[in-house]
PDB file of N, CA and C in Angstrom:
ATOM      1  N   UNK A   1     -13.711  34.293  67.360  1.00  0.00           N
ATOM      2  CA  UNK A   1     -13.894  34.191  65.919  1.00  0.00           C
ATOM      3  C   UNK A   1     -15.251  34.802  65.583  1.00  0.00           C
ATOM      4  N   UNK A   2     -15.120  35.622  64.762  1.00  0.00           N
ATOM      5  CA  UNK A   2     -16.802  36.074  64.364  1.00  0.00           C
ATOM      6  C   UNK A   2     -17.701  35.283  63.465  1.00  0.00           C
ATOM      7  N   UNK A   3     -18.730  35.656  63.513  1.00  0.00           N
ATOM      8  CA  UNK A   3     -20.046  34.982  62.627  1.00  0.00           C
ATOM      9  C   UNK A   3     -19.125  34.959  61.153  1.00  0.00           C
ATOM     10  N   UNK A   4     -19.010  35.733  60.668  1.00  0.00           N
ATOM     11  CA  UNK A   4     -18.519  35.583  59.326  1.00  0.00           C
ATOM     12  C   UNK A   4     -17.528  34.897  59.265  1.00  0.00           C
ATOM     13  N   UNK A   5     -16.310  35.007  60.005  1.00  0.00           N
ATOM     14  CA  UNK A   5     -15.348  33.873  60.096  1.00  0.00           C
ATOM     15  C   UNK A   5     -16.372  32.575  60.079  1.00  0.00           C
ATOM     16  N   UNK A   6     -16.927  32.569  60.807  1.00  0.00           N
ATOM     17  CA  UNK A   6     -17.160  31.095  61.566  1.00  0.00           C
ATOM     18  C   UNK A   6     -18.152  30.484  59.916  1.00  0.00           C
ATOM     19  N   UNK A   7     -18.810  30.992  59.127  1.00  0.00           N
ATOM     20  CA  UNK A   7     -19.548  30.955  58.149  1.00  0.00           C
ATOM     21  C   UNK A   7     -18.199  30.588  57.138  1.00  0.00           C
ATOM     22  N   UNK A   8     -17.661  31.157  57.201  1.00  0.00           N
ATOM     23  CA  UNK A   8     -16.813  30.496  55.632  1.00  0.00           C
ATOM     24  C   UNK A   8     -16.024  29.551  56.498  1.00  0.00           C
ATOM     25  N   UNK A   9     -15.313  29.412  57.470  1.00  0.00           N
ATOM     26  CA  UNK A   9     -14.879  27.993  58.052  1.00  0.00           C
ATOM     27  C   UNK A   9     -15.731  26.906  57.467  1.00  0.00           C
ATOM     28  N   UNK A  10     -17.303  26.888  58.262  1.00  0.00           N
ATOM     29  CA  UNK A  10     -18.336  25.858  57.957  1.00  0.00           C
ATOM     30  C   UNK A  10     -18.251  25.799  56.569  1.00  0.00           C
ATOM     31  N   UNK A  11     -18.565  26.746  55.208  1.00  0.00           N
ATOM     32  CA  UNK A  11     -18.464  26.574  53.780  1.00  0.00           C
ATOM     33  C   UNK A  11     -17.444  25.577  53.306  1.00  0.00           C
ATOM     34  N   UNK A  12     -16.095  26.038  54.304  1.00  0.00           N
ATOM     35  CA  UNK A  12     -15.372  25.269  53.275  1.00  0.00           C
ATOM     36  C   UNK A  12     -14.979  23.733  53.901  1.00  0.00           C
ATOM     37  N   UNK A  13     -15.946  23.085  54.755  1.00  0.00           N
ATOM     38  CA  UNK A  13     -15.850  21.814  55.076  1.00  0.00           C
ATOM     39  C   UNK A  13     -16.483  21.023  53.761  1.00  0.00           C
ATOM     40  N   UNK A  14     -17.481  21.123  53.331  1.00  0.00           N
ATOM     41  CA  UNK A  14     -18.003  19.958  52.129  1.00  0.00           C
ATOM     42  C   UNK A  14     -16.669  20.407  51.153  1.00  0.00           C
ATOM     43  N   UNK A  15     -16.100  21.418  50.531  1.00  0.00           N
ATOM     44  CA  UNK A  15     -15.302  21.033  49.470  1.00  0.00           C
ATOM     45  C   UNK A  15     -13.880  20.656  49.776  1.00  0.00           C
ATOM     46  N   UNK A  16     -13.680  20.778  51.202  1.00  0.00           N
ATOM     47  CA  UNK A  16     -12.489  20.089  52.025  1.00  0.00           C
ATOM     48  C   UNK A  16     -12.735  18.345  51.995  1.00  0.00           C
ATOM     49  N   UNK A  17     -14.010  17.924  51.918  1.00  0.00           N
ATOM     50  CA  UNK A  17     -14.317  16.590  51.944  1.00  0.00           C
ATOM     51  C   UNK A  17     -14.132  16.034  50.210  1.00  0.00           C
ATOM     52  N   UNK A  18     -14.691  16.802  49.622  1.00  0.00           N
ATOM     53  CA  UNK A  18     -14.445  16.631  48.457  1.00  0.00           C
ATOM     54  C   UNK A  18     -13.077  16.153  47.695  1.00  0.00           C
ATOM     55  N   UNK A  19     -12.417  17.221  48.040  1.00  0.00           N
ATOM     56  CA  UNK A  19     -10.966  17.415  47.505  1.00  0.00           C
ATOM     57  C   UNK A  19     -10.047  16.393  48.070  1.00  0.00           C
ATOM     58  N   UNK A  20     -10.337  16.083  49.293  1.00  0.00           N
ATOM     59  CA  UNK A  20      -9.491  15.283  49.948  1.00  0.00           C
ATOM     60  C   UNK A  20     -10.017  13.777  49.780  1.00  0.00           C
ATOM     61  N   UNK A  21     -11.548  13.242  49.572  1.00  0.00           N
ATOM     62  CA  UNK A  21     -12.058  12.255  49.085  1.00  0.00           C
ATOM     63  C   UNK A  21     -11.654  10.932  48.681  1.00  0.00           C
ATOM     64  N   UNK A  22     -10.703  11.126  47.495  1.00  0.00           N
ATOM     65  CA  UNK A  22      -9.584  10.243  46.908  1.00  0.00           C
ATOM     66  C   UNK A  22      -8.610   9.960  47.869  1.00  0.00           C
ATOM     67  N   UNK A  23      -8.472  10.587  49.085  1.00  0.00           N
ATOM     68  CA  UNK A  23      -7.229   9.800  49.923  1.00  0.00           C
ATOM     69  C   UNK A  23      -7.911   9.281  51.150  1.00  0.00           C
ATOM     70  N   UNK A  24      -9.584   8.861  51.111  1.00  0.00           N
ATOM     71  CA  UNK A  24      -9.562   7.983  52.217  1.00  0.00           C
ATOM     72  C   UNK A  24     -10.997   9.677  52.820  1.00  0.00           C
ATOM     73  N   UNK A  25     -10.764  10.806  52.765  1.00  0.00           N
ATOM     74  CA  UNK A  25     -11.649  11.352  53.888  1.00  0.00           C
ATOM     75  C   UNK A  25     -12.858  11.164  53.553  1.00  0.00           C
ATOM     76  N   UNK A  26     -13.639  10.914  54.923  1.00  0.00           N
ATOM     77  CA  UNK A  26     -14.904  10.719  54.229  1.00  0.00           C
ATOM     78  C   UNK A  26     -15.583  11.447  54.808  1.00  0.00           C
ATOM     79  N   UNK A  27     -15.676  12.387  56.004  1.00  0.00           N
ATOM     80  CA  UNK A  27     -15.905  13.595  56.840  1.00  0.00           C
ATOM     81  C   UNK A  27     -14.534  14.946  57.020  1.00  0.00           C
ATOM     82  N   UNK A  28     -15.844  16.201  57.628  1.00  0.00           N
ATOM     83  CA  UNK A  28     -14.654  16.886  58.464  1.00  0.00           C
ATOM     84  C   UNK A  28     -15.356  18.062  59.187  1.00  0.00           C
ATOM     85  N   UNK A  29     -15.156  18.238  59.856  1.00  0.00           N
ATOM     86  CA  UNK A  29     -15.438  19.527  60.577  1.00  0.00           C
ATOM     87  C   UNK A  29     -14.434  20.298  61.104  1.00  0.00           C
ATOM     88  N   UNK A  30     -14.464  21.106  61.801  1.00  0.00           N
ATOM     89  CA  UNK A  30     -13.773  22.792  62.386  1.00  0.00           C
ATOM     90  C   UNK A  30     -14.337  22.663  63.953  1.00  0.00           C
ATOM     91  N   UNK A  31     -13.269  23.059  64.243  1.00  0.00           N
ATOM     92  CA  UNK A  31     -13.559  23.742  65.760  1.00  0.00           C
ATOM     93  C   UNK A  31     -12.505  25.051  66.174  1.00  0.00           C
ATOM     94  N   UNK A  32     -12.844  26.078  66.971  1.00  0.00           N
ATOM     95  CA  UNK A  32     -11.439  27.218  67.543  1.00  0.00           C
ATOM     96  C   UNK A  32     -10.691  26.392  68.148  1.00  0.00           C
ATOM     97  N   UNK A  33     -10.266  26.933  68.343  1.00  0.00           N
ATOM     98  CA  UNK A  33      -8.950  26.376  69.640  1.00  0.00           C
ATOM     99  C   UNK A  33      -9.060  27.562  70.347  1.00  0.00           C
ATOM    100  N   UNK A  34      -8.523  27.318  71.665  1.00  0.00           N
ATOM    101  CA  UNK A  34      -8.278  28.411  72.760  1.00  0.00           C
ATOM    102  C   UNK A  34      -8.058  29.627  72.406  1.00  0.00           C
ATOM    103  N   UNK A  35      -6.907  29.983  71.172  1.00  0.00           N
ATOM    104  CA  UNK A  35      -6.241  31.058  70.731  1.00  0.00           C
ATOM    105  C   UNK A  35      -7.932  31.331  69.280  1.00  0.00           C
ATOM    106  N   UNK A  36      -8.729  30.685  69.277  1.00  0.00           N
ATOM    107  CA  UNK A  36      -9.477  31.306  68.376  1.00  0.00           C
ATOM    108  C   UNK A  36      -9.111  31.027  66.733  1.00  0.00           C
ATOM    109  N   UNK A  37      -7.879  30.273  66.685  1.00  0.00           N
ATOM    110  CA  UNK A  37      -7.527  29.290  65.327  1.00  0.00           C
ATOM    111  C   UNK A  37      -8.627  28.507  64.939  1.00  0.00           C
ATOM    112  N   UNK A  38      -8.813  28.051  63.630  1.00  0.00           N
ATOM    113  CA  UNK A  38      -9.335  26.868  63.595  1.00  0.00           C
ATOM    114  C   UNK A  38      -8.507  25.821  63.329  1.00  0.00           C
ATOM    115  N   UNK A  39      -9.000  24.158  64.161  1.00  0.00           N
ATOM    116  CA  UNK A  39      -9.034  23.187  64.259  1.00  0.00           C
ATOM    117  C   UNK A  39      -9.677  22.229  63.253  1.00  0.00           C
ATOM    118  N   UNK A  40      -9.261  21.906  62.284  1.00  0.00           N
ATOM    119  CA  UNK A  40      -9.880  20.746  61.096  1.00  0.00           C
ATOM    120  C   UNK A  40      -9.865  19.757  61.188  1.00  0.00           C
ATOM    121  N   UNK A  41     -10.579  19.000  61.764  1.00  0.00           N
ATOM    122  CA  UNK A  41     -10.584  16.658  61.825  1.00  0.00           C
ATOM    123  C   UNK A  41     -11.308  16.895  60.509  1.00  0.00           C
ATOM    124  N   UNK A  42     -10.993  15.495  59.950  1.00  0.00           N
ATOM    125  CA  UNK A  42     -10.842  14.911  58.975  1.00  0.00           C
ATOM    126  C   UNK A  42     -10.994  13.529  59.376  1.00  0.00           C
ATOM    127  N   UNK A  43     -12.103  13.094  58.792  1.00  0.00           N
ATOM    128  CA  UNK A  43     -12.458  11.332  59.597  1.00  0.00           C
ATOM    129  C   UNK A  43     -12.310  10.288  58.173  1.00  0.00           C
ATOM    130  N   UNK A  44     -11.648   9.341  58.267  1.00  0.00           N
ATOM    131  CA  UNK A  44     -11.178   8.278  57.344  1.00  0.00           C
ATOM    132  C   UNK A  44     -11.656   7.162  57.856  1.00  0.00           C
ATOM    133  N   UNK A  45     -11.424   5.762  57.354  1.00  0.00           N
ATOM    134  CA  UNK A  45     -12.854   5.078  57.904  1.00  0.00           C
ATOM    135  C   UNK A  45     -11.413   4.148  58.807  1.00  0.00           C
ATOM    136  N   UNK A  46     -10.271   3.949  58.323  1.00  0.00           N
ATOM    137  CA  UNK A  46      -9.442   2.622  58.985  1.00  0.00           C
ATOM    138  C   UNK A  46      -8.057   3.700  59.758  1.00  0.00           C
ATOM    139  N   UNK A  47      -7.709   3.283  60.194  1.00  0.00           N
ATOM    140  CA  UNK A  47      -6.201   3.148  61.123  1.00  0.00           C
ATOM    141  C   UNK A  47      -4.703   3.469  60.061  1.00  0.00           C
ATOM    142  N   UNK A  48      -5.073   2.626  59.082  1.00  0.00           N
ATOM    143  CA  UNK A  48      -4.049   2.693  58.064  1.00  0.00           C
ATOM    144  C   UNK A  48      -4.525   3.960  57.217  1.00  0.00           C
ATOM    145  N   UNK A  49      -5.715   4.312  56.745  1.00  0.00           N
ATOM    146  CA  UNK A  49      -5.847   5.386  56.235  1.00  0.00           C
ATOM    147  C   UNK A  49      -5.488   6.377  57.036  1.00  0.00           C
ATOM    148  N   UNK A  50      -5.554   6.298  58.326  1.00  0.00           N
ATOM    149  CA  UNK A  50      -5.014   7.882  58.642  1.00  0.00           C
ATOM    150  C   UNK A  50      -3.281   7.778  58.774  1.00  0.00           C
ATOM    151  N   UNK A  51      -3.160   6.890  58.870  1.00  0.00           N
ATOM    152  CA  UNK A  51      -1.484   6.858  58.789  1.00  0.00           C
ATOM    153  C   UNK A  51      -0.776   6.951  57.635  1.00  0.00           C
ATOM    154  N   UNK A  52      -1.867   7.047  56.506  1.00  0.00           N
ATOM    155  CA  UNK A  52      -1.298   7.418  54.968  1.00  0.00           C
ATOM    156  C   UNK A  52      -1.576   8.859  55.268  1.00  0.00           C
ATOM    157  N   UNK A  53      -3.122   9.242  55.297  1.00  0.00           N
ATOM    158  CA  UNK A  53      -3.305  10.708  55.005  1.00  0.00           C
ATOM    159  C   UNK A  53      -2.230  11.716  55.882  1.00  0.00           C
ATOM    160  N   UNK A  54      -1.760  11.251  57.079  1.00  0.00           N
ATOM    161  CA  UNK A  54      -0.704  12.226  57.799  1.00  0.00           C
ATOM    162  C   UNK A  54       0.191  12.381  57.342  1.00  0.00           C
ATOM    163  N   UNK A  55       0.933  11.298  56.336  1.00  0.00           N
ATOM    164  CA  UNK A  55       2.574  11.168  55.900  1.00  0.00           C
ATOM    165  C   UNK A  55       2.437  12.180  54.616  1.00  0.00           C
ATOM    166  N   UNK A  56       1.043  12.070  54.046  1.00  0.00           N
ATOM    167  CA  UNK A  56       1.124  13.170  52.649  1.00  0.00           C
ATOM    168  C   UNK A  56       1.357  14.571  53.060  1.00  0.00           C
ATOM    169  N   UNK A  57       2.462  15.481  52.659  1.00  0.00           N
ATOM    170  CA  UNK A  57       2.520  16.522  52.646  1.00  0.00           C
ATOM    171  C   UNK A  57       1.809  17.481  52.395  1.00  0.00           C
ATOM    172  N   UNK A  58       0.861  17.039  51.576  1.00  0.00           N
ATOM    173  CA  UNK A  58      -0.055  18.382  50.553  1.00  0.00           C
ATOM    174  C   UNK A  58      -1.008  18.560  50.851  1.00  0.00           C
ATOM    175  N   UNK A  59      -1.799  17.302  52.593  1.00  0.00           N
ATOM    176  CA  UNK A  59      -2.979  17.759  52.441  1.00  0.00           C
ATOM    177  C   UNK A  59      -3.239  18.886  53.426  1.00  0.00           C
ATOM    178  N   UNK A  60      -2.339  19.275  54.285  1.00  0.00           N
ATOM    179  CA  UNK A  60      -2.200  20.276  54.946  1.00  0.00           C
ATOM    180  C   UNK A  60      -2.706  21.702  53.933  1.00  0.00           C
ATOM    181  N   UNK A  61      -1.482  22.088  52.606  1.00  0.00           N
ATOM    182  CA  UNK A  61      -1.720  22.605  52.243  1.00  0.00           C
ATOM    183  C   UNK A  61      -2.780  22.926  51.510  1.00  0.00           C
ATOM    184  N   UNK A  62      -3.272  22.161  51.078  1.00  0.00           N
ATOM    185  CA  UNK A  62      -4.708  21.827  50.000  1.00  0.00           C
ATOM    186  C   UNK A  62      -5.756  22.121  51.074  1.00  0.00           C
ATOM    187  N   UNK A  63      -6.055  22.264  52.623  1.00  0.00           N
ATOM    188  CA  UNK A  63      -7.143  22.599  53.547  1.00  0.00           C
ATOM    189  C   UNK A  63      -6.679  24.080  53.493  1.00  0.00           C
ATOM    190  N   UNK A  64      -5.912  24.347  53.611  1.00  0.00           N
ATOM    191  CA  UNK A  64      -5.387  25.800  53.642  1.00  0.00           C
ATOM    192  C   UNK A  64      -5.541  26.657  52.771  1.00  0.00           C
ATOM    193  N   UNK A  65      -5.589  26.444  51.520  1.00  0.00           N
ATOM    194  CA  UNK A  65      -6.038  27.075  50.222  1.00  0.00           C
ATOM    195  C   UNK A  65      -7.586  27.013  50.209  1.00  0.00           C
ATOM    196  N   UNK A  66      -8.266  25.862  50.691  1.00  0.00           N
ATOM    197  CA  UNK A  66      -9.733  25.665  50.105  1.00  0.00           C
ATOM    198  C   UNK A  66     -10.187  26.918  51.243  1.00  0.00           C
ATOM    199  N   UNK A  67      -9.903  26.551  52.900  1.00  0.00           N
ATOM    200  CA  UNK A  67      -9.558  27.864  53.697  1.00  0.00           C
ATOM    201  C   UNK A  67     -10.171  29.494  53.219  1.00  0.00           C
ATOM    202  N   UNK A  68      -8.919  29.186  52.492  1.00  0.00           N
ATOM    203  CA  UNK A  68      -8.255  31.173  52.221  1.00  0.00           C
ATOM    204  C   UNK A  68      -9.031  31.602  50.973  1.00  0.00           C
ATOM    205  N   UNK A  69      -9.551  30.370  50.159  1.00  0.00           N
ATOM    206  CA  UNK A  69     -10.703  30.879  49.045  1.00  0.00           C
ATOM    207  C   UNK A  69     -11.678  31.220  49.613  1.00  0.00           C
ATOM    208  N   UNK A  70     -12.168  30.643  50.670  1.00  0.00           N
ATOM    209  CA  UNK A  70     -13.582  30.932  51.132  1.00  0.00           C
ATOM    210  C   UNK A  70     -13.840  31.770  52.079  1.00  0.00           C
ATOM    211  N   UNK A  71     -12.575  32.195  52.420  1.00  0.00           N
ATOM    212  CA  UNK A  71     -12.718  33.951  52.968  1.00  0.00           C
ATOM    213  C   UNK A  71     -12.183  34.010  54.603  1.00  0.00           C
ATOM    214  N   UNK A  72     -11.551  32.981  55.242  1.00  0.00           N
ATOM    215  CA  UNK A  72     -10.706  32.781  55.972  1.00  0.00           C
ATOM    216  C   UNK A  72      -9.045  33.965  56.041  1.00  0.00           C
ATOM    217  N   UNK A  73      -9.033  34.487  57.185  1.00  0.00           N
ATOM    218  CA  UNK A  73      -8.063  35.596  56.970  1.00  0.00           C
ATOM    219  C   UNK A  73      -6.611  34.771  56.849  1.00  0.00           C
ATOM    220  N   UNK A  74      -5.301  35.485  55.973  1.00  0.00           N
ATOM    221  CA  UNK A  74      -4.597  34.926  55.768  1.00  0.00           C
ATOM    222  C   UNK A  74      -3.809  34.643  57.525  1.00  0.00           C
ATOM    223  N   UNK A  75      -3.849  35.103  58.233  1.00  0.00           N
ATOM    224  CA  UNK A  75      -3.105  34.887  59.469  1.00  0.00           C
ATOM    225  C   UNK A  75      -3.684  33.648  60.406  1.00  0.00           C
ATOM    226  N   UNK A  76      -5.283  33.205  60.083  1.00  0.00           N
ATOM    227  CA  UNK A  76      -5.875  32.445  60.674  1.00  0.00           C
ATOM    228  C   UNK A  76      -5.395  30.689  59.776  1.00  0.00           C
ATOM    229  N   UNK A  77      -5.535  31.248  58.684  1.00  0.00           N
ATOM    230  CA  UNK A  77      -5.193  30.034  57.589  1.00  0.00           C
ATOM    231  C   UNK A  77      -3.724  29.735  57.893  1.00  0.00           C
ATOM    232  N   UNK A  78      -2.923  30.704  58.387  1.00  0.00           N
ATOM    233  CA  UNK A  78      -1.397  29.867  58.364  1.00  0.00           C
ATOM    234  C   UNK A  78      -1.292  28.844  59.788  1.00  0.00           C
ATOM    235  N   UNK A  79      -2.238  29.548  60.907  1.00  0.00           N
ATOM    236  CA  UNK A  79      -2.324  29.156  62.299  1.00  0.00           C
ATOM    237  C   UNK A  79      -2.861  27.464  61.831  1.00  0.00           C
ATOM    238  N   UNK A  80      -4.051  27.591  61.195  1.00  0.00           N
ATOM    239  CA  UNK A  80      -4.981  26.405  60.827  1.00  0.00           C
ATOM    240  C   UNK A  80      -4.080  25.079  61.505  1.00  0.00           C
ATOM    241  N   UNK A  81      -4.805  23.976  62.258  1.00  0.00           N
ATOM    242  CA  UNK A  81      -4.275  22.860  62.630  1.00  0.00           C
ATOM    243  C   UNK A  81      -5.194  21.753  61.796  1.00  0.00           C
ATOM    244  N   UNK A  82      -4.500  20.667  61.438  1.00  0.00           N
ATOM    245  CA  UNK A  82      -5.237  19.723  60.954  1.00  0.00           C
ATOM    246  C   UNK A  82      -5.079  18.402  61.786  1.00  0.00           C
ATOM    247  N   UNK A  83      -6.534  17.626  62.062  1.00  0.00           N
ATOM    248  CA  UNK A  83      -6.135  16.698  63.195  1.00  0.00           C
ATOM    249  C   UNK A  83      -6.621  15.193  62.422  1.00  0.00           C
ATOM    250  N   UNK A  84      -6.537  14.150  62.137  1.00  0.00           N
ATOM    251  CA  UNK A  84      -6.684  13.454  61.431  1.00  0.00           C
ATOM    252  C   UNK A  84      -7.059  12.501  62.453  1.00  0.00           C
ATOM    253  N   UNK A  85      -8.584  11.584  62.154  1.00  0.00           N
ATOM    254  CA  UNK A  85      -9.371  10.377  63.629  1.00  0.00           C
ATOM    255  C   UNK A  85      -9.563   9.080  62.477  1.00  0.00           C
ATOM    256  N   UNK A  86      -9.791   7.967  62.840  1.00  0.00           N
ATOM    257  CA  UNK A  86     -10.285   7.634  62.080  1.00  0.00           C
ATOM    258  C   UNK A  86     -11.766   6.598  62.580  1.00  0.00           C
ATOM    259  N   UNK A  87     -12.768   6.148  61.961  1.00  0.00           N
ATOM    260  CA  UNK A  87     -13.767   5.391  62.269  1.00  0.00           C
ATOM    261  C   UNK A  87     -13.457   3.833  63.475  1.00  0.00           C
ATOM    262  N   UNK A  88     -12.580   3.451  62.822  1.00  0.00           N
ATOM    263  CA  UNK A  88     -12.241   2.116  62.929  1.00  0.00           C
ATOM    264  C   UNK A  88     -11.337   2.875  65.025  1.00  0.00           C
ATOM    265  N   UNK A  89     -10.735   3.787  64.509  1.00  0.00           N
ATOM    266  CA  UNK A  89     -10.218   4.523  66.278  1.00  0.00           C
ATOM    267  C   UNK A  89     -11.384   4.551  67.247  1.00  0.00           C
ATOM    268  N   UNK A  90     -12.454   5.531  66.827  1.00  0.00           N
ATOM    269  CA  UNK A  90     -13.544   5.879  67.241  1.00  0.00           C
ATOM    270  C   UNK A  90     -14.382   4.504  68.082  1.00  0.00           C
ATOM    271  N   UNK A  91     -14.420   3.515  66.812  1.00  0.00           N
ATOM    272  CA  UNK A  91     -15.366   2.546  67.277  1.00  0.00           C
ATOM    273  C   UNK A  91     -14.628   1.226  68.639  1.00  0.00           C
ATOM    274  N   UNK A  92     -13.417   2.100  68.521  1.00  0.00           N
ATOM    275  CA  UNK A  92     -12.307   1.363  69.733  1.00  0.00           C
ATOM    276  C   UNK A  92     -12.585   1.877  70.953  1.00  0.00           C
ATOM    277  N   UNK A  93     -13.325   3.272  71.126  1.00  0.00           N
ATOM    278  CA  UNK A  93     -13.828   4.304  72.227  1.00  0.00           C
ATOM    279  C   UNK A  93     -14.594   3.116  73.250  1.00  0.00           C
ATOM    280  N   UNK A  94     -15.803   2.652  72.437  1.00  0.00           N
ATOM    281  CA  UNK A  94     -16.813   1.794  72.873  1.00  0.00           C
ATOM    282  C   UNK A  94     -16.533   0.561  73.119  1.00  0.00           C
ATOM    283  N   UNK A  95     -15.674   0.146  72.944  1.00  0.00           N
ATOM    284  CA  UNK A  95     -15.064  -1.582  73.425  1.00  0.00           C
ATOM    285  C   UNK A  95     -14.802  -1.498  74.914  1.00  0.00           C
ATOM    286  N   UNK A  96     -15.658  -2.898  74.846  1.00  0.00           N
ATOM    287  CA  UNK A  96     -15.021  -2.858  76.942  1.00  0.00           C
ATOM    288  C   UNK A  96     -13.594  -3.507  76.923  1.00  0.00           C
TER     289      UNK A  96
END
């Protein structure tokens, strides 16, 4: 992925947080994947919030558009994976 890719990926994480906000996200970041796609988590704070945010159809599409505005190529934006964690998972990592 190049610098410029990798620059509008990073851009469009705060208005990916934004937009998605109202259903629970309260983070998100990007990573490639092997094939050089990007990878989107999306962090919600409970268990049940991410089991709402997965069943909604639109928020796939709604990362994908914010994506392809910010200068993401259209072939990378269709690849795009979205991975959904949530706080309350995370803080289960650290339990003995």
């Amino acid at each position: 992925m190049s610098e410029e890719l990798r620059r509008a990926a990073d851009a469009a994480m705060l208005p990916v947080v934004a937009s998605l906000a109202p259903a629970g996200v309260l983070e998100a970041h990007w990573l490639p994947d092997p094939a050089g796609d990007p990878v989107v988590w999306v962090r919600v704070r409970t268990e049940a919030d991410r089991v709402a945010l997965q069943s909604y159809s639109w928020v796939l599409p709604q990362v994908q558009v914010i994506m392809s505005r910010l200068g993401l190529p259209p072939q990378q934006v269709l690849a795009l994976r979205l991975e959904v964690t949530s706080g309350e998972a995370e803080d289960r990592l650290f339990e003995e």
